[in-house]
N, C-alpha and C. Protein backbone atom coordinates (compact mmCIF):
# COMPACT_ATOMS: atom_id res chain seq x y z
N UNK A 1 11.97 11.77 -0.64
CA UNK A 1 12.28 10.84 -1.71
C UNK A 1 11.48 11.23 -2.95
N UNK A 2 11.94 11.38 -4.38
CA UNK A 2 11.57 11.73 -5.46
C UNK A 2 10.91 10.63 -5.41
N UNK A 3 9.16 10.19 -6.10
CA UNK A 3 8.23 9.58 -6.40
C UNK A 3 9.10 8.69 -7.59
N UNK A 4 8.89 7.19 -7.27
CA UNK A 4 9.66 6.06 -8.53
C UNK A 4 8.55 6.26 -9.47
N UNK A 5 9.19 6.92 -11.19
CA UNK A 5 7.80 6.92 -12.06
C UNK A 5 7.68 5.42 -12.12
N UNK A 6 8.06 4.27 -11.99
CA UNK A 6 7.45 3.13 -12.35
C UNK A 6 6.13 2.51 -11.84
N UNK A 7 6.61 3.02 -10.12
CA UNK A 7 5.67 2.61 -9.28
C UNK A 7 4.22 3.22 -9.26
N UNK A 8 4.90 4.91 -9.58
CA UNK A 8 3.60 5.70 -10.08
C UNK A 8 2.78 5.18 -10.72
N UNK A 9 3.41 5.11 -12.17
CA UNK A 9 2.36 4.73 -12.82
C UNK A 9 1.87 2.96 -12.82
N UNK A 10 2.18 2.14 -11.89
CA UNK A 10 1.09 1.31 -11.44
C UNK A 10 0.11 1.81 -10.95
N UNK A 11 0.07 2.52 -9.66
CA UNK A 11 -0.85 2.96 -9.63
C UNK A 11 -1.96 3.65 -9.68
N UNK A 12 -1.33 4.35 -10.77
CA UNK A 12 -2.82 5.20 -11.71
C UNK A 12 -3.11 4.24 -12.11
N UNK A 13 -2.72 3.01 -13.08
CA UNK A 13 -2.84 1.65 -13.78
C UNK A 13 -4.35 0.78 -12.90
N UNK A 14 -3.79 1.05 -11.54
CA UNK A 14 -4.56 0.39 -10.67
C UNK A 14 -5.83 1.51 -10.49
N UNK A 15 -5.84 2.63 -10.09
CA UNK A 15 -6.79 3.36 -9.73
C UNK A 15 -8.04 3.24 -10.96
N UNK A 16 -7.43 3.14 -12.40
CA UNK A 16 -8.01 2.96 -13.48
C UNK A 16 -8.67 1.82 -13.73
N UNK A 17 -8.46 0.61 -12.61
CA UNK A 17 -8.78 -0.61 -13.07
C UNK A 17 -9.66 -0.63 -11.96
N UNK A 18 -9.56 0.02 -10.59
CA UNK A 18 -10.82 -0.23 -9.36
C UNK A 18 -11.34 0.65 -9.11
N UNK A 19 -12.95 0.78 -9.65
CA UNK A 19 -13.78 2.04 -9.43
C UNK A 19 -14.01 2.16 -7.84
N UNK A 20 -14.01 3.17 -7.34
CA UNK A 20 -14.22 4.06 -6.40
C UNK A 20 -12.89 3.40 -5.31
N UNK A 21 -12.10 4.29 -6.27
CA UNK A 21 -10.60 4.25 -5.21
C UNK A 21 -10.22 5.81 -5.13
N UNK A 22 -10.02 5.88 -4.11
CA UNK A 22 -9.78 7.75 -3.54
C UNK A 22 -8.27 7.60 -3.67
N UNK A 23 -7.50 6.60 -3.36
CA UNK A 23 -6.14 6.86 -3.42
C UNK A 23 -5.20 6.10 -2.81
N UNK A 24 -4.18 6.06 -3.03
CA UNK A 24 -3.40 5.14 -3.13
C UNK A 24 -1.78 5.19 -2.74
N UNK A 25 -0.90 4.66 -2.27
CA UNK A 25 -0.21 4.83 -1.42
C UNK A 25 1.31 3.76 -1.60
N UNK A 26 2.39 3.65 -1.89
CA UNK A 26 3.35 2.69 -1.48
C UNK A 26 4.56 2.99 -0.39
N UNK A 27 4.53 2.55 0.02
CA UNK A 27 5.53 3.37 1.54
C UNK A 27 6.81 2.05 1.60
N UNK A 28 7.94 2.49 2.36
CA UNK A 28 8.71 1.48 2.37
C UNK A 28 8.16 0.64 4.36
N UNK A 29 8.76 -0.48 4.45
CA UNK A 29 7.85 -0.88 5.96
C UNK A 29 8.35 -0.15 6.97
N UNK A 30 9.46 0.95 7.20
CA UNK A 30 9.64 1.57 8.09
C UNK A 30 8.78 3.40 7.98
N UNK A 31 7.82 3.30 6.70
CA UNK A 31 7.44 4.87 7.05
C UNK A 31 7.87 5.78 5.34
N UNK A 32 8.58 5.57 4.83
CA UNK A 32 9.49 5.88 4.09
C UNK A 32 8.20 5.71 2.61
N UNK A 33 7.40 7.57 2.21
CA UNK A 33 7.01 7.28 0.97
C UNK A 33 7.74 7.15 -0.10
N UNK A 34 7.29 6.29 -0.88
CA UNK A 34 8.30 5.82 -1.81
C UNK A 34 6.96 6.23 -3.47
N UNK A 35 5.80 6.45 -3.49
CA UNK A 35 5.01 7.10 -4.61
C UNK A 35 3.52 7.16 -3.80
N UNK A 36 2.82 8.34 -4.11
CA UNK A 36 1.23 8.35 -4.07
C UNK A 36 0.41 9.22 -5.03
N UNK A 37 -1.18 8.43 -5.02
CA UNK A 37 -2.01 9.27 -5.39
C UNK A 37 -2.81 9.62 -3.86
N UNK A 38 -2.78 10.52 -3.51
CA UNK A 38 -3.38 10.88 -2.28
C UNK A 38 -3.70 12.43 -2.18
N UNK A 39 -5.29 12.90 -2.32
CA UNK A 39 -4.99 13.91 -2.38
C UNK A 39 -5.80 14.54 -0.48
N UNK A 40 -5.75 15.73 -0.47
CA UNK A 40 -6.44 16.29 1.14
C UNK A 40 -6.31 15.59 2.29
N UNK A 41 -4.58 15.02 1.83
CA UNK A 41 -3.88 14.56 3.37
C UNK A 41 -2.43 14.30 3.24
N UNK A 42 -1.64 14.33 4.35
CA UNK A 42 -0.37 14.63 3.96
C UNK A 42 -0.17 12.42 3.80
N UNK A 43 1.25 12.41 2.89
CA UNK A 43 1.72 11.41 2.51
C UNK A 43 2.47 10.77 3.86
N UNK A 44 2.87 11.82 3.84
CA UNK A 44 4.17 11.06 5.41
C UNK A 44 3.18 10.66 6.10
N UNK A 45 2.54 11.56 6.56
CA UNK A 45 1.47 10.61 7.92
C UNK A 45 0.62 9.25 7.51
N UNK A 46 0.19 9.36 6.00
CA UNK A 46 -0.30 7.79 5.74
C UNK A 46 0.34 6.85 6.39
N UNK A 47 1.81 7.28 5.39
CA UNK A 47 3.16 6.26 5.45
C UNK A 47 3.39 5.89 7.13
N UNK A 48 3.15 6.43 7.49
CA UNK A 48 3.80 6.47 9.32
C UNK A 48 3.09 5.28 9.84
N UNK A 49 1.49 5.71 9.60
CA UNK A 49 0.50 5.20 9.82
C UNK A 49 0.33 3.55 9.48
N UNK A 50 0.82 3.86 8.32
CA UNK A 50 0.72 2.28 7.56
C UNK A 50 1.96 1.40 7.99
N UNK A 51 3.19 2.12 8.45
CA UNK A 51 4.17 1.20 8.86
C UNK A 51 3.35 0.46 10.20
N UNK A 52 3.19 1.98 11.03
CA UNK A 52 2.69 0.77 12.43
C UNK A 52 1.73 -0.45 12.00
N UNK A 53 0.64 -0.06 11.39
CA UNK A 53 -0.34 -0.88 11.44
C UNK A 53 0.41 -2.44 11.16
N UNK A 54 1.07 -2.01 10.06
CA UNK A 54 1.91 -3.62 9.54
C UNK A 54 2.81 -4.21 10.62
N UNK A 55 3.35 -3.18 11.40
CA UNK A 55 3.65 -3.86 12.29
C UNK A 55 2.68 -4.78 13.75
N UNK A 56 1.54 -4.01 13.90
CA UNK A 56 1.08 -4.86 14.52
C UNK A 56 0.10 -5.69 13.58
N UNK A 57 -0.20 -5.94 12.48
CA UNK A 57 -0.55 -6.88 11.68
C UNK A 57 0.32 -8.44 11.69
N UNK A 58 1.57 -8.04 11.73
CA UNK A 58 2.96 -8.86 11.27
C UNK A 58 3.17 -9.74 12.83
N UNK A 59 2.52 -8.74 13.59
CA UNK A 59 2.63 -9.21 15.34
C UNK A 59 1.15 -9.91 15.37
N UNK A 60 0.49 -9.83 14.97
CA UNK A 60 -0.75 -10.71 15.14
C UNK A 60 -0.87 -11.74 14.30
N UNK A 61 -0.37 -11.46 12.85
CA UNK A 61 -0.58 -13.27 12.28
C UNK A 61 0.41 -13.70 12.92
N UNK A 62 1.75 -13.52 13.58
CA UNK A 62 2.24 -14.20 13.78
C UNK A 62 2.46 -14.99 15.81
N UNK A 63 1.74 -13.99 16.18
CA UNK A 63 1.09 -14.78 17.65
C UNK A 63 0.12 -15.99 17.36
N UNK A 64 -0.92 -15.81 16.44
CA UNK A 64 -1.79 -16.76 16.43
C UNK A 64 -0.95 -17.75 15.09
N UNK A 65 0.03 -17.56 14.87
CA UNK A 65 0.25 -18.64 14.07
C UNK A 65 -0.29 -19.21 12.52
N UNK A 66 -0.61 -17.70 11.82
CA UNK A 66 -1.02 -17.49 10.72
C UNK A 66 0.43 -17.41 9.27
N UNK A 67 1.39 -17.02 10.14
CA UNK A 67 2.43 -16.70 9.32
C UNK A 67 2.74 -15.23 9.01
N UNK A 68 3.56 -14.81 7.87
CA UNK A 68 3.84 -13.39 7.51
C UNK A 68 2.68 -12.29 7.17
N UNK A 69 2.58 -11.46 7.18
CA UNK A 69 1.83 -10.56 7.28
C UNK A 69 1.63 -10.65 5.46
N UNK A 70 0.30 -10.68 4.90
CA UNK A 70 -0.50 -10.71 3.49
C UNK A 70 -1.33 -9.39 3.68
N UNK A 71 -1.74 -8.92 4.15
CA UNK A 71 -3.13 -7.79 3.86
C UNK A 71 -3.75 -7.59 5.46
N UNK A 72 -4.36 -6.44 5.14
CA UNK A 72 -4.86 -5.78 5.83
C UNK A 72 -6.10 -4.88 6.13
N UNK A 73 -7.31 -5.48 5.80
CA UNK A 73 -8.72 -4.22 5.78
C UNK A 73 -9.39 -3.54 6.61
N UNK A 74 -9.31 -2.61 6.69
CA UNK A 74 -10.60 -1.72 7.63
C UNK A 74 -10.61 -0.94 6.94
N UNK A 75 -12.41 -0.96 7.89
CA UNK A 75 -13.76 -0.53 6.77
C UNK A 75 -13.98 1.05 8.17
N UNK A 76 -14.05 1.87 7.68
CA UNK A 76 -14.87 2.79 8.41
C UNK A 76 -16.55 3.07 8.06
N UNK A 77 -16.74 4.39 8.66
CA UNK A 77 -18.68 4.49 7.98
C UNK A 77 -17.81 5.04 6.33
N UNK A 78 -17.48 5.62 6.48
CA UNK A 78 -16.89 6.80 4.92
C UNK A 78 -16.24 5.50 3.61
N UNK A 79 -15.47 4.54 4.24
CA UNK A 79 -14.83 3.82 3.38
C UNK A 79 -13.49 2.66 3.66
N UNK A 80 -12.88 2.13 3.17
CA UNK A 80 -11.64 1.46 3.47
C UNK A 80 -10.16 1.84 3.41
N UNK A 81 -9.70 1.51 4.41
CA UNK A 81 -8.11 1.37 3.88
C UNK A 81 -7.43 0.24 3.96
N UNK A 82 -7.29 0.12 2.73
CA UNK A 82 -6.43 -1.24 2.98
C UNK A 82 -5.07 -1.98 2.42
N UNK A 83 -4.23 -2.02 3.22
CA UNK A 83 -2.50 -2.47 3.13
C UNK A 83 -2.13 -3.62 2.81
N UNK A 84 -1.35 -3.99 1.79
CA UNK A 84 -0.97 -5.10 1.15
C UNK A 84 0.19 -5.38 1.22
N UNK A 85 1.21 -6.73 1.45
CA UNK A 85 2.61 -6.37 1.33
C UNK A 85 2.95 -6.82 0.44
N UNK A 86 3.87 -5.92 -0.10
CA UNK A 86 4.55 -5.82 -1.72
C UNK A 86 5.85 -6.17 -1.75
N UNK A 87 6.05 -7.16 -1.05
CA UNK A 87 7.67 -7.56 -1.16
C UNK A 87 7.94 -7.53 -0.09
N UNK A 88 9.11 -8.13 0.49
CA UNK A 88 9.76 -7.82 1.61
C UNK A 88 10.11 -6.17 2.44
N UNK A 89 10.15 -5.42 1.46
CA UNK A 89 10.28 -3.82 2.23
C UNK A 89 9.63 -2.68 1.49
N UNK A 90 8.07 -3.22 1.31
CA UNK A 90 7.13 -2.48 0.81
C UNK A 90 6.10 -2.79 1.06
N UNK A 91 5.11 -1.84 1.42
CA UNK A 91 3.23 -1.94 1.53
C UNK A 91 2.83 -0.93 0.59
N UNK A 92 1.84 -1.52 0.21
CA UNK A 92 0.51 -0.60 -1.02
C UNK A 92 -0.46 -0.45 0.38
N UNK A 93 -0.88 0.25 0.37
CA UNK A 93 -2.52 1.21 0.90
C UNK A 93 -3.06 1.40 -0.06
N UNK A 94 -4.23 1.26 -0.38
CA UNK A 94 -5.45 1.78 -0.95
C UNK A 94 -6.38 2.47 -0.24
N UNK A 95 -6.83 3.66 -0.42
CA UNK A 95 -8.36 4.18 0.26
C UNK A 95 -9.56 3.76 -0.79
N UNK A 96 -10.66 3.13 -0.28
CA UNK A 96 -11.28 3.23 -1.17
C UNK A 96 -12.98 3.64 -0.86
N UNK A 97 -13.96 4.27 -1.54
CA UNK A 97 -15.20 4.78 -0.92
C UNK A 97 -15.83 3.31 -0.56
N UNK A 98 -16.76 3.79 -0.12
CA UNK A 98 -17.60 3.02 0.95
C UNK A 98 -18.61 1.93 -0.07
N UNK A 99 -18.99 2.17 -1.09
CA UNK A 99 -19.44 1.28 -1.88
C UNK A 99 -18.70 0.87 -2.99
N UNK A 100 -17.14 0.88 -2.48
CA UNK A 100 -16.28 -0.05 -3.29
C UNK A 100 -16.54 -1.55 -3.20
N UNK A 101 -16.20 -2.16 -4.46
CA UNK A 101 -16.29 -3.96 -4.47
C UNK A 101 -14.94 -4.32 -3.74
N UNK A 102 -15.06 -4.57 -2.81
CA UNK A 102 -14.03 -4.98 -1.72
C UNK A 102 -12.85 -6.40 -2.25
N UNK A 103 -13.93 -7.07 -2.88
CA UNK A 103 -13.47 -8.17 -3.51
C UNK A 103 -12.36 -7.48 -4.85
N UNK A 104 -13.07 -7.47 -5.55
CA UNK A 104 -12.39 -6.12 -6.82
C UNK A 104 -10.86 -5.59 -6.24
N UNK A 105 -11.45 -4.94 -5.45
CA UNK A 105 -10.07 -4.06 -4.43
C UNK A 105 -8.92 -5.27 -3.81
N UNK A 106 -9.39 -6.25 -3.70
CA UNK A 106 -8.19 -7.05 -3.03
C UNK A 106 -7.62 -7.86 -4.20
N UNK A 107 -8.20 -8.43 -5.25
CA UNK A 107 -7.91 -8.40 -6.62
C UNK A 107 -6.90 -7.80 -7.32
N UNK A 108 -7.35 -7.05 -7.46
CA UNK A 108 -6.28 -6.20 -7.94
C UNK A 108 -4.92 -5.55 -7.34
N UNK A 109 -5.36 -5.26 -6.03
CA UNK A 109 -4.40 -4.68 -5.27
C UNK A 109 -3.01 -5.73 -5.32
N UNK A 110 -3.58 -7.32 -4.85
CA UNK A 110 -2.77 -8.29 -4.82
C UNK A 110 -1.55 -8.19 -6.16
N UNK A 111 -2.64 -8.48 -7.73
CA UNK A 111 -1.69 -8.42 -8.60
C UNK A 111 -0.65 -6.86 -8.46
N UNK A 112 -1.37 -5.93 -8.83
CA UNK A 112 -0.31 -4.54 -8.34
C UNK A 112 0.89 -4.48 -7.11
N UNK A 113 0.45 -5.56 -6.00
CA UNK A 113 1.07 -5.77 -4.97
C UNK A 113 2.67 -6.28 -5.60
N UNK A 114 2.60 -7.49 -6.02
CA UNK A 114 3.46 -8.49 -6.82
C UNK A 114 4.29 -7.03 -7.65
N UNK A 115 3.80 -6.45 -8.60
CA UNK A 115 4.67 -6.03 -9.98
C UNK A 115 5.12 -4.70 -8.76
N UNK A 116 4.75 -3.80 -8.00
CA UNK A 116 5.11 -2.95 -6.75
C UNK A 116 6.16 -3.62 -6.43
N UNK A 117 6.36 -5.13 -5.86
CA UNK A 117 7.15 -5.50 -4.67
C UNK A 117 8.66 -5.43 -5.41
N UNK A 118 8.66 -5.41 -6.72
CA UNK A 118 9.89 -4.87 -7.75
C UNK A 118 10.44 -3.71 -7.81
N UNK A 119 9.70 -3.25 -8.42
CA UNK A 119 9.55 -1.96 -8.87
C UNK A 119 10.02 -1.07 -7.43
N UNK A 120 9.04 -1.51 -6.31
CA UNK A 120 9.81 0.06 -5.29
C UNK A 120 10.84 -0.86 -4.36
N UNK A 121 10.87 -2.04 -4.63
CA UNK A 121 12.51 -2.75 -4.25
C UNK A 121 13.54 -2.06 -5.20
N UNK A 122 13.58 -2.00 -6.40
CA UNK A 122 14.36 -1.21 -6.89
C UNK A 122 14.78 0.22 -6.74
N UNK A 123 13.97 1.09 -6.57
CA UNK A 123 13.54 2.47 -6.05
C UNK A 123 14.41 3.16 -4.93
N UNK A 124 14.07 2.02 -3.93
CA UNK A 124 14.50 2.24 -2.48
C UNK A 124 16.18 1.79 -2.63
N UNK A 125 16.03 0.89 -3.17
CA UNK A 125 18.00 0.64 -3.24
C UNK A 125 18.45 1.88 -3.99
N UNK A 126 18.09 2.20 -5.06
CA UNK A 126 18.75 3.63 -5.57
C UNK A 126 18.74 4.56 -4.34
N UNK A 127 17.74 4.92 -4.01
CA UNK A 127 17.50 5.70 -2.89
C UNK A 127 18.68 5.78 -2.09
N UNK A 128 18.75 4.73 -1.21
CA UNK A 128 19.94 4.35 -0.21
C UNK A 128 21.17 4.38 -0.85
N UNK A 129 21.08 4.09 -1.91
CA UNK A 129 22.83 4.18 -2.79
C UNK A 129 23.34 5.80 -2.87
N UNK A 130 22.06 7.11 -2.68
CA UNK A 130 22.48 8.25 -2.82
C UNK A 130 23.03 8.79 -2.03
């Protein structure tokens, strides 16, 4: 899939607005990259990666009775990744270093989340229309 420039450039928009972000990610919820900044790893495997997780995210708020799946953080020793849902058939990932403001990062991600959940809703329907 050709990278949506809209979505792109949110998130340089975003990378510019949260210091110590390594990179950044929007995938559709089955796997499907739809734009990244990601560099010294392949995109598809994020994307792969980030579908499952949402799926068992989406399976755990909703066993315990939390509702639809909102976000997602883990922290390693090196840093975070963390998945946001951007609409009905989109997640943002962020990587971010290890002395990122976590708070900051979910901040922002959220608003970027919202103007994303458009933007690569639109994207992906072109996509499928080809």
């Amino acid at each position: 899939m050709t990278p949506a420039p809209e979505v792109l450039a949110e998130l340089e928009g975003l990378r510019a607005r949260v210091p110590h972000l390594t990179g950044a990610l929007v995938a559709s919820t089955d796997g499907l990259v739809v734009a990244h900044l990601v560099t010294g790893m392949e995109p598809d495997g994020v994307a792969a990666l980030t579908a499952a997780a949402l799926g068992v995210g989406a399976r755990l708020t909703d066993a315990v009775g939390h509702g639809g799946f909102r976000e997602l953080v883990v922290r390693g020793d090196h840093g975070y990744v963390a998945t946001y849902a951007a609409g009905p058939s989109c997640v943002l990932t962020l990587l971010a270093a290890a002395d990122a403001n976590v708070g900051r990062l979910n901040l922002e991600a959220r608003r970027s989340g919202a103007r994303i959940a458009a933007l690569a809703g639109e994207a992906l329907h072109r996509t499928r229309l080809s």
